[in-house]
N, C-alpha and C. Protein backbone atom coordinates (compact mmCIF):
# COMPACT_ATOMS: atom_id res chain seq x y z
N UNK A 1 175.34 148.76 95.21
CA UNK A 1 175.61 147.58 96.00
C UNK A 1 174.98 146.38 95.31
N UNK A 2 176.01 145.47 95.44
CA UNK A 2 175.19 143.73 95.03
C UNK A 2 174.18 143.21 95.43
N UNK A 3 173.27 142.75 94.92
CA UNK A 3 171.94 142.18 95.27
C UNK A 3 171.97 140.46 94.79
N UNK A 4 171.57 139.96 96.07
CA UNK A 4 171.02 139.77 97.17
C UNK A 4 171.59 140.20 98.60
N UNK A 5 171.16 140.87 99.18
CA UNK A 5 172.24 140.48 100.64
C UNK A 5 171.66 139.69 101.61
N UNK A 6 171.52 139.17 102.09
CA UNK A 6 171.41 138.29 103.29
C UNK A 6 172.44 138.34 104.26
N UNK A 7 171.34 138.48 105.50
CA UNK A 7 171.95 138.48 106.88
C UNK A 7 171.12 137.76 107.69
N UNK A 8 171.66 137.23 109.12
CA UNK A 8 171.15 136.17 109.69
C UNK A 8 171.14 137.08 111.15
N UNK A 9 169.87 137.74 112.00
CA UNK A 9 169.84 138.10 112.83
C UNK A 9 169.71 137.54 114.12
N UNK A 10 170.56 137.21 114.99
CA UNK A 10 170.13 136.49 116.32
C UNK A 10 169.06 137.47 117.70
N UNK A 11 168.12 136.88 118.16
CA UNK A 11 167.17 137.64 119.40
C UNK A 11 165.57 137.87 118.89
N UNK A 12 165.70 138.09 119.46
CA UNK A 12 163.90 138.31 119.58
C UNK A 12 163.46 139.59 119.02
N UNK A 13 162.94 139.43 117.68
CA UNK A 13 162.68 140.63 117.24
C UNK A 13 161.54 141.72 118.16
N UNK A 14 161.33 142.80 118.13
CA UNK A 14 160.69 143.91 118.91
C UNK A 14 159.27 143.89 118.69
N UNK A 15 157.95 143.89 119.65
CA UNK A 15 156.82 144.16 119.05
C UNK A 15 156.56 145.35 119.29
N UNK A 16 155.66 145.80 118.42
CA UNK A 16 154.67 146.60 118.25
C UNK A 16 154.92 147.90 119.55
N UNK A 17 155.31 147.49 120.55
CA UNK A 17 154.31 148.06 121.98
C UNK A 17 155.64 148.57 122.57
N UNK A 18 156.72 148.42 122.10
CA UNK A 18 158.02 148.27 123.08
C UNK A 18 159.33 148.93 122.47
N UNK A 19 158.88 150.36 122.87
CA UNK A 19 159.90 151.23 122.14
C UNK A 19 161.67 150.99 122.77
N UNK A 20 161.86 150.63 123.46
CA UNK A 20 163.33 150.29 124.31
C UNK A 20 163.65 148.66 123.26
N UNK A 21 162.59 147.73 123.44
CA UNK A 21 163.25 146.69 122.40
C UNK A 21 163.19 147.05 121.09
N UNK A 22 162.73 148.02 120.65
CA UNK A 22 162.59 148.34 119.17
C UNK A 22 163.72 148.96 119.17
N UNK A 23 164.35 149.79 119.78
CA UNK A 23 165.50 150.57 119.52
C UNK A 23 166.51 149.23 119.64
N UNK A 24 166.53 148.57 120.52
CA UNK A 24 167.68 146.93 120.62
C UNK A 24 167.94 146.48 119.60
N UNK A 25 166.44 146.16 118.77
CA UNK A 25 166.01 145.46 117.88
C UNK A 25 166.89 146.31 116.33
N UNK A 26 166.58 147.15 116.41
CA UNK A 26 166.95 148.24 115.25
C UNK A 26 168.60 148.20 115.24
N UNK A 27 169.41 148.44 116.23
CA UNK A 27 170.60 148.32 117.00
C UNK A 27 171.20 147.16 116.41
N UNK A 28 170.47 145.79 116.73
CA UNK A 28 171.08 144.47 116.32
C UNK A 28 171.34 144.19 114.90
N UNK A 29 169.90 144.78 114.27
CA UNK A 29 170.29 144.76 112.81
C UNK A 29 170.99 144.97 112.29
N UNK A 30 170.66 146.91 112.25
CA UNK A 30 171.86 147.63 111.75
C UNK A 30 173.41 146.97 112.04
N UNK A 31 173.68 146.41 113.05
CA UNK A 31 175.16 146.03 113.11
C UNK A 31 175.31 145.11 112.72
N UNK A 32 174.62 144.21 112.37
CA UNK A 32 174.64 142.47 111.63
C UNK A 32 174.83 142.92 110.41
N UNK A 33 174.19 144.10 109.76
CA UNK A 33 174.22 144.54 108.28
C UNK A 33 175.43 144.72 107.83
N UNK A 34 176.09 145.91 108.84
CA UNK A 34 176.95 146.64 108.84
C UNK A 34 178.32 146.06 108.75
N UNK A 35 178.18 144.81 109.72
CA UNK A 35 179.38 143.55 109.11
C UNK A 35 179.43 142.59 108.48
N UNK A 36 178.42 142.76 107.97
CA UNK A 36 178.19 141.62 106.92
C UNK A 36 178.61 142.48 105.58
N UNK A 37 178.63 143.90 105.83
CA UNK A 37 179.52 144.59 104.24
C UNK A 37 180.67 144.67 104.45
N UNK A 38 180.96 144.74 105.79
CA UNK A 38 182.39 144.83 105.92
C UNK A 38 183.82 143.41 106.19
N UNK A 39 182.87 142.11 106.46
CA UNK A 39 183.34 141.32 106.51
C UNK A 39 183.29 140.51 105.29
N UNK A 40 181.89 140.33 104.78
CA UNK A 40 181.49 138.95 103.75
C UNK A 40 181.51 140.18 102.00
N UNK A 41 181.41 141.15 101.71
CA UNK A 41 180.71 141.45 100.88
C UNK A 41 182.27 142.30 99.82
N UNK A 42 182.18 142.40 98.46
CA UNK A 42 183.31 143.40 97.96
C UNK A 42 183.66 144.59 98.51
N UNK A 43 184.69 145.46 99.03
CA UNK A 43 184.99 146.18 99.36
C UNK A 43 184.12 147.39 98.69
N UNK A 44 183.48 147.26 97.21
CA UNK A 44 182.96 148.39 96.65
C UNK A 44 181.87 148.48 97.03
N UNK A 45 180.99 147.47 98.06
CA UNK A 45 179.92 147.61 98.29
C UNK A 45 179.82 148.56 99.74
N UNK A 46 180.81 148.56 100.12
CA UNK A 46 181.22 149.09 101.73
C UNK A 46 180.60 150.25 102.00
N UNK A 47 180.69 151.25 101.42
CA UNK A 47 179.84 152.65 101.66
C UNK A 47 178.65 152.93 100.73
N UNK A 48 178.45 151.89 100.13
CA UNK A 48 177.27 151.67 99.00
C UNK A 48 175.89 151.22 99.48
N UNK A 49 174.42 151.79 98.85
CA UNK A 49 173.37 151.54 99.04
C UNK A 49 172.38 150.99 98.07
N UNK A 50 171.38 150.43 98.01
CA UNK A 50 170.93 150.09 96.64
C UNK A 50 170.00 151.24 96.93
N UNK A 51 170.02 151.78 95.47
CA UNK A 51 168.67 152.73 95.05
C UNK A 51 167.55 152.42 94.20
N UNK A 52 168.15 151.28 93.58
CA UNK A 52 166.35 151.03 93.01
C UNK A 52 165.23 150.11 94.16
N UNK A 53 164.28 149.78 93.03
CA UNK A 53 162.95 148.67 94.01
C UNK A 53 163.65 147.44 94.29
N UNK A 54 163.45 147.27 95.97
CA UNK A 54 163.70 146.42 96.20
C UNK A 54 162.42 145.36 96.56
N UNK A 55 162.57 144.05 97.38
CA UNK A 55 161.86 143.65 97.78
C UNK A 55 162.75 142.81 99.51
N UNK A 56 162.19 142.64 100.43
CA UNK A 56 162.33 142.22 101.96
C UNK A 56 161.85 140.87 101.54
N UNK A 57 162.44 139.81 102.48
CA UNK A 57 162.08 138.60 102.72
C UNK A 57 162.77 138.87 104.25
N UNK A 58 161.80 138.20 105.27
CA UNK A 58 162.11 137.80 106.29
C UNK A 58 161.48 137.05 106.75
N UNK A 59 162.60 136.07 107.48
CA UNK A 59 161.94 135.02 107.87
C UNK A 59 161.93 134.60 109.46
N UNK A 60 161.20 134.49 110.44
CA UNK A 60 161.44 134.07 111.47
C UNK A 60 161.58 132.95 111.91
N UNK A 61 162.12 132.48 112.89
CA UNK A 61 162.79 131.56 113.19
C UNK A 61 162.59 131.17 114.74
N UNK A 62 161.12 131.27 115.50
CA UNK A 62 161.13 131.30 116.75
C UNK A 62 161.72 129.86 117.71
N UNK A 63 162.29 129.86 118.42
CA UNK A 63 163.44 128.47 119.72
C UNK A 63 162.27 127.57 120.01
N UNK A 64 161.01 128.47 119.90
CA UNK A 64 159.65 127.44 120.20
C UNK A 64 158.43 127.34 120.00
N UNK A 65 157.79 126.94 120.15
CA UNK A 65 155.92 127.36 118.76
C UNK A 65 155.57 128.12 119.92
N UNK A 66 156.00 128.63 121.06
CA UNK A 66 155.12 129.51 121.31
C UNK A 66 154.93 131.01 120.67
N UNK A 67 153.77 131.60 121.42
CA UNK A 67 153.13 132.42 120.19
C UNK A 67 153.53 133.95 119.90
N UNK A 68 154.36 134.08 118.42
CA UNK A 68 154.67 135.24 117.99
C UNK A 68 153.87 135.77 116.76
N UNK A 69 153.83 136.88 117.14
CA UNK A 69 153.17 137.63 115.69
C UNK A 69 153.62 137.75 114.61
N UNK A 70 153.85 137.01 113.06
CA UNK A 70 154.54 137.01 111.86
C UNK A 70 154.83 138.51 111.53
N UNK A 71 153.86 139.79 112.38
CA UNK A 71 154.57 140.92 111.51
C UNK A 71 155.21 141.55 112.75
N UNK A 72 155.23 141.28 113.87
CA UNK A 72 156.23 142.02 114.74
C UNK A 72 157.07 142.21 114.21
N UNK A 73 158.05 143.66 114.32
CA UNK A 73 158.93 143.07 114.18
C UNK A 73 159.63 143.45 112.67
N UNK A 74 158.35 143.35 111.94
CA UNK A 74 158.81 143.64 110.31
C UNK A 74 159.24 145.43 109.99
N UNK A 75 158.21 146.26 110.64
CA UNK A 75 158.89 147.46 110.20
C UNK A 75 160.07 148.04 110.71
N UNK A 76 160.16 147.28 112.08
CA UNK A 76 161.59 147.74 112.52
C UNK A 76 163.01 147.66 112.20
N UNK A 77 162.72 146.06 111.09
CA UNK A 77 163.63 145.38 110.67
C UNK A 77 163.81 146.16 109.58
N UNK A 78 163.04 146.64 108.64
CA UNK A 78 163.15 147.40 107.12
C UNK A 78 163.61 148.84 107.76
N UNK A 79 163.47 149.02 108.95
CA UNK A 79 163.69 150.59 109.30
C UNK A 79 165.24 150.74 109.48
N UNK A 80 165.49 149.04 110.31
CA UNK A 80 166.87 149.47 110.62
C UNK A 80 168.39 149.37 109.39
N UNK A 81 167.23 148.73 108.39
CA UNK A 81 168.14 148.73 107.10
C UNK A 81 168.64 149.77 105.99
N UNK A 82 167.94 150.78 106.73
CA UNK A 82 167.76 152.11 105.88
C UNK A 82 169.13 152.55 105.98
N UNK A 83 169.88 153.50 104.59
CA UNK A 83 170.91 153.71 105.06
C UNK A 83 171.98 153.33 105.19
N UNK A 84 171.54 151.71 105.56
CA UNK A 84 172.76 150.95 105.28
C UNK A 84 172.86 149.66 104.07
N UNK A 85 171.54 149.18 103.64
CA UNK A 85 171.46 148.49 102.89
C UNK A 85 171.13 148.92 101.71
N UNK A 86 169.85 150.20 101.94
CA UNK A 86 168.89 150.65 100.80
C UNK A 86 168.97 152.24 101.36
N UNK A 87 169.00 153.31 100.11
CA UNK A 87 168.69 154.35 100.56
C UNK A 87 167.69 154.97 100.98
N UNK A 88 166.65 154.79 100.84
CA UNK A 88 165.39 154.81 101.40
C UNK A 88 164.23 153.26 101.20
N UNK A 89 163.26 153.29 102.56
CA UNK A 89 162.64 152.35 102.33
C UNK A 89 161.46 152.35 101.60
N UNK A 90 161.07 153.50 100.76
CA UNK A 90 160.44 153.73 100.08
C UNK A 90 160.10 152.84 98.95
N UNK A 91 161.57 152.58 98.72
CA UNK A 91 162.35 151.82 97.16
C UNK A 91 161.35 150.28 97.13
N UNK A 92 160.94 149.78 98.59
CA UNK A 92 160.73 148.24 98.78
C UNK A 92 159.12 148.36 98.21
N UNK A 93 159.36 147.11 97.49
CA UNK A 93 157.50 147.46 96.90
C UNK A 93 157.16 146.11 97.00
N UNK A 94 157.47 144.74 97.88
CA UNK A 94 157.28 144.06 97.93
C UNK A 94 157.94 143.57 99.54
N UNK A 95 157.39 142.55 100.52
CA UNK A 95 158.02 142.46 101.80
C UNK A 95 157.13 141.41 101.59
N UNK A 96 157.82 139.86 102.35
CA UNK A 96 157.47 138.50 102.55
C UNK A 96 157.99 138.28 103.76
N UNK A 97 156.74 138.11 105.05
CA UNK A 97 157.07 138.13 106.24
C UNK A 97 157.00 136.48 106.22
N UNK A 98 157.58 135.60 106.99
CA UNK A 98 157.12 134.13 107.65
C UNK A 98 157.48 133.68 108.53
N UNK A 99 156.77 133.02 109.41
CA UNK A 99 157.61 132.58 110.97
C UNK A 99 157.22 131.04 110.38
N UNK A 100 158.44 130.25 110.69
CA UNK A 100 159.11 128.67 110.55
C UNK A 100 159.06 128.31 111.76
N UNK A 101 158.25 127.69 112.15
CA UNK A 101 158.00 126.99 113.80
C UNK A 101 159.38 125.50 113.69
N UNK A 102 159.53 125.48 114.54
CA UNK A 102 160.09 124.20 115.06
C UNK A 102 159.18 122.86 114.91
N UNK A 103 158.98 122.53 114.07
CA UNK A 103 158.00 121.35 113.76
C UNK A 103 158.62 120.08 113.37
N UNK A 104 159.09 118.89 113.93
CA UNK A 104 159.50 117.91 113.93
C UNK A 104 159.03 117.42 112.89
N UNK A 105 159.89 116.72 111.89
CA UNK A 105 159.30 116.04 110.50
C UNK A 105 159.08 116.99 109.22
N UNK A 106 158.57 118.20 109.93
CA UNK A 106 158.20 119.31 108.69
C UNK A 106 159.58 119.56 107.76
N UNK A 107 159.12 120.00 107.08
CA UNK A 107 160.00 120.64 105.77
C UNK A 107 159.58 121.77 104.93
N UNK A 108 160.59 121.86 104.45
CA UNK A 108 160.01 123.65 103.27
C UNK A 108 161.39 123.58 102.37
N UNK A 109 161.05 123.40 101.19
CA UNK A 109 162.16 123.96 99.84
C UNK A 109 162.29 125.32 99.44
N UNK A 110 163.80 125.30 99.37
CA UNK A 110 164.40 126.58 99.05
C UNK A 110 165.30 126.63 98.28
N UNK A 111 165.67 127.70 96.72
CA UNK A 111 166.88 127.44 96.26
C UNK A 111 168.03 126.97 96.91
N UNK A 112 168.83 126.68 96.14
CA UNK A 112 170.66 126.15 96.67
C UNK A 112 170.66 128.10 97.02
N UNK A 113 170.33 128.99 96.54
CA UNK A 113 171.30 129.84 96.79
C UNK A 113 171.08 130.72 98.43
N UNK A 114 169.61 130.34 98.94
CA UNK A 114 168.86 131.40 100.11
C UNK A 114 169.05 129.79 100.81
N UNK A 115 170.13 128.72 100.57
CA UNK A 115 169.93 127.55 101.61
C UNK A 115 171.11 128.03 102.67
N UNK A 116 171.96 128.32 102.85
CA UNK A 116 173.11 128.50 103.91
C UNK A 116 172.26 129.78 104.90
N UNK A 117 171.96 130.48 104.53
CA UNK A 117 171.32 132.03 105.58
C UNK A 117 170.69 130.80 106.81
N UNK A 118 169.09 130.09 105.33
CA UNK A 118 168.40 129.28 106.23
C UNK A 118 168.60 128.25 106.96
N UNK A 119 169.40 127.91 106.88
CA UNK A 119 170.38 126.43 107.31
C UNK A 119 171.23 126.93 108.67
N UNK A 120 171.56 127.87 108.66
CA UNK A 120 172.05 128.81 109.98
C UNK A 120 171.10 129.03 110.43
N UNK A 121 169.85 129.56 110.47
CA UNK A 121 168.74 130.14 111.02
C UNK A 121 168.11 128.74 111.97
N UNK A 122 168.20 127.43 111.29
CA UNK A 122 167.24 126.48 111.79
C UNK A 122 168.58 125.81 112.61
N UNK A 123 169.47 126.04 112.60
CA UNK A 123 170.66 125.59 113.47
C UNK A 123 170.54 126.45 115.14
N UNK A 124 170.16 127.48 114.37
CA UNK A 124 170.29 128.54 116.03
C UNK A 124 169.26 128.00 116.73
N UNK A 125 167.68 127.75 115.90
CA UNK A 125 166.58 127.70 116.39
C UNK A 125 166.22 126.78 116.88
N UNK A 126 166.91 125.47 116.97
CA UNK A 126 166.88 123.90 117.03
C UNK A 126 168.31 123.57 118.04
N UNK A 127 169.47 124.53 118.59
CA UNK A 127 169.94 124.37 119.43
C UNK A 127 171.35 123.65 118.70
N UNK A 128 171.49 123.37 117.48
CA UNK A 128 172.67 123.21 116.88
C UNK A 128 173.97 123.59 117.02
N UNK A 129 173.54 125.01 117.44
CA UNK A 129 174.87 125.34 117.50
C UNK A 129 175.58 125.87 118.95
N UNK A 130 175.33 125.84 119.61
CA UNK A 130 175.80 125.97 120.78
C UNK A 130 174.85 125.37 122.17
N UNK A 131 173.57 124.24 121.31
CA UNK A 131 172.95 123.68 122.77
C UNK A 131 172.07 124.27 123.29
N UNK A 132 172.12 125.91 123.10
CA UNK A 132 170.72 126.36 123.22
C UNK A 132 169.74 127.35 122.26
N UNK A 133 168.86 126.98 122.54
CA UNK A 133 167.81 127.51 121.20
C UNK A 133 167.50 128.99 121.23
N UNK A 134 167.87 129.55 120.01
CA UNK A 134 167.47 131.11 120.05
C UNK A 134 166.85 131.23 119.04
N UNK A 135 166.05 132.30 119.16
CA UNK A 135 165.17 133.12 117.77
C UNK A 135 166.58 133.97 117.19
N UNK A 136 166.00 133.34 115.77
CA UNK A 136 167.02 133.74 114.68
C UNK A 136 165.81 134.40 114.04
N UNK A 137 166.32 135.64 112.67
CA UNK A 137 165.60 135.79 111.58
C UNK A 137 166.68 136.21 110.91
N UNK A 138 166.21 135.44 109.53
CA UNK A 138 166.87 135.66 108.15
C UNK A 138 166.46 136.33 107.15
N UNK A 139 167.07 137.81 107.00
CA UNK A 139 166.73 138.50 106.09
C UNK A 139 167.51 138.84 104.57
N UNK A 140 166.75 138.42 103.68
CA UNK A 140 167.34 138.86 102.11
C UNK A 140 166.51 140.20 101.87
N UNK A 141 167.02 140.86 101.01
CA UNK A 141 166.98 142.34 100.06
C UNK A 141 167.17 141.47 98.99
N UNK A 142 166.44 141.27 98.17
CA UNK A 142 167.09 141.31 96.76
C UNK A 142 166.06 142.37 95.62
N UNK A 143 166.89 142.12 94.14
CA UNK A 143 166.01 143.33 93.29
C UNK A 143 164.35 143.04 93.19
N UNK A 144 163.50 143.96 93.17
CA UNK A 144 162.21 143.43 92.61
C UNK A 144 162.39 143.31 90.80
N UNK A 145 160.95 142.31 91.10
CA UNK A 145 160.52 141.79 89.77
C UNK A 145 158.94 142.06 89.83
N UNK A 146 158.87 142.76 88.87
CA UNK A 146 157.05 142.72 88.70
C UNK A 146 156.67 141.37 88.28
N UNK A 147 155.04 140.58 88.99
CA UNK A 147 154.94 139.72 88.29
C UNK A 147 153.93 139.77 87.68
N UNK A 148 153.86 140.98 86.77
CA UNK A 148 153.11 140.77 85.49
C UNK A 148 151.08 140.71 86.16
N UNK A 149 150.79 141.15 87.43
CA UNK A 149 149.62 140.70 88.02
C UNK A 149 149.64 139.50 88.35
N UNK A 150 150.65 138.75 88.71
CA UNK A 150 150.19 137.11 89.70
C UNK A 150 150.78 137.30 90.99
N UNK A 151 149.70 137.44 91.35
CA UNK A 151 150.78 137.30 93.08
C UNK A 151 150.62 136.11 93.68
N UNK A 152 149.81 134.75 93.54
CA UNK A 152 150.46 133.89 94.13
C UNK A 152 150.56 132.78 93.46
């Protein structure tokens, strides 16, 4: 399968404590994934998985600064990708969690190419698109890159 994929999840990701929203949570993914190969992606990617190292980016996107945990949320999201994105989550040797508050004036740069996922994400979260504000998160897979020992 092609790398990057990006998908744009709408709801409130699952914490920690809450096995009924974790299964929701897992549920929502998987099917956002699942048409996003079958709608946006080459037909050869359709029953295809990536098998090498990957790396997770996700980003949250909470409707309001009130208070969420940046890793809620994260293993359920890599769990529910298993299978359908990556063949095992083993493969991921890198994961970049971040929650993007609603902050008036603020800003953050991003390639032209991870700008449309995020540009949808701050549309849901800011009430753009239909008037009312939801927690979005935007998740990319793409290949890893060792960096040589610099991590930041």
């Amino acid at each position: 399968m092609q790398l990057p994929f990006e998908i744009l999840v709408l709801g409130r990701p699952a914490s920690v404590n809450d096995s009924s929203k974790k299964r929701a949570w897992k549920r929502n993914v998987r099917k956002t994934a699942r048409l996003e190969k079958l709608l946006n992606r080459p037909i050869a990617d359709i029953g295809k998985v990536v098998t090498g190292e990957t790396m997770a980016k996700i980003f949250w996107f909470p409707p309001s600064n009130s208070y969420a945990d940046v890793d809620n949320g994260v293993k359920w999201t890599i769990d529910a990708l298993n299978k359908v994105v990556f063949d095992n989550d083993k493969h991921i040797q890198r994961v970049v969690a971040h929650r993007l508050k609603d902050t008036p004036g603020s800003s953050f740069v991003v390639q032209g190419s991870n700008a449309a996922v995020l540009l949808e994400a701050i549309r849901h979260q800011t009430g753009l698109v239909n008037g009312t504000r939801e927690f979005a998160t935007a998740i990319k897979i793409e290949s890893y890159s060792p960096t040589g020992g610099v991590w930041w």
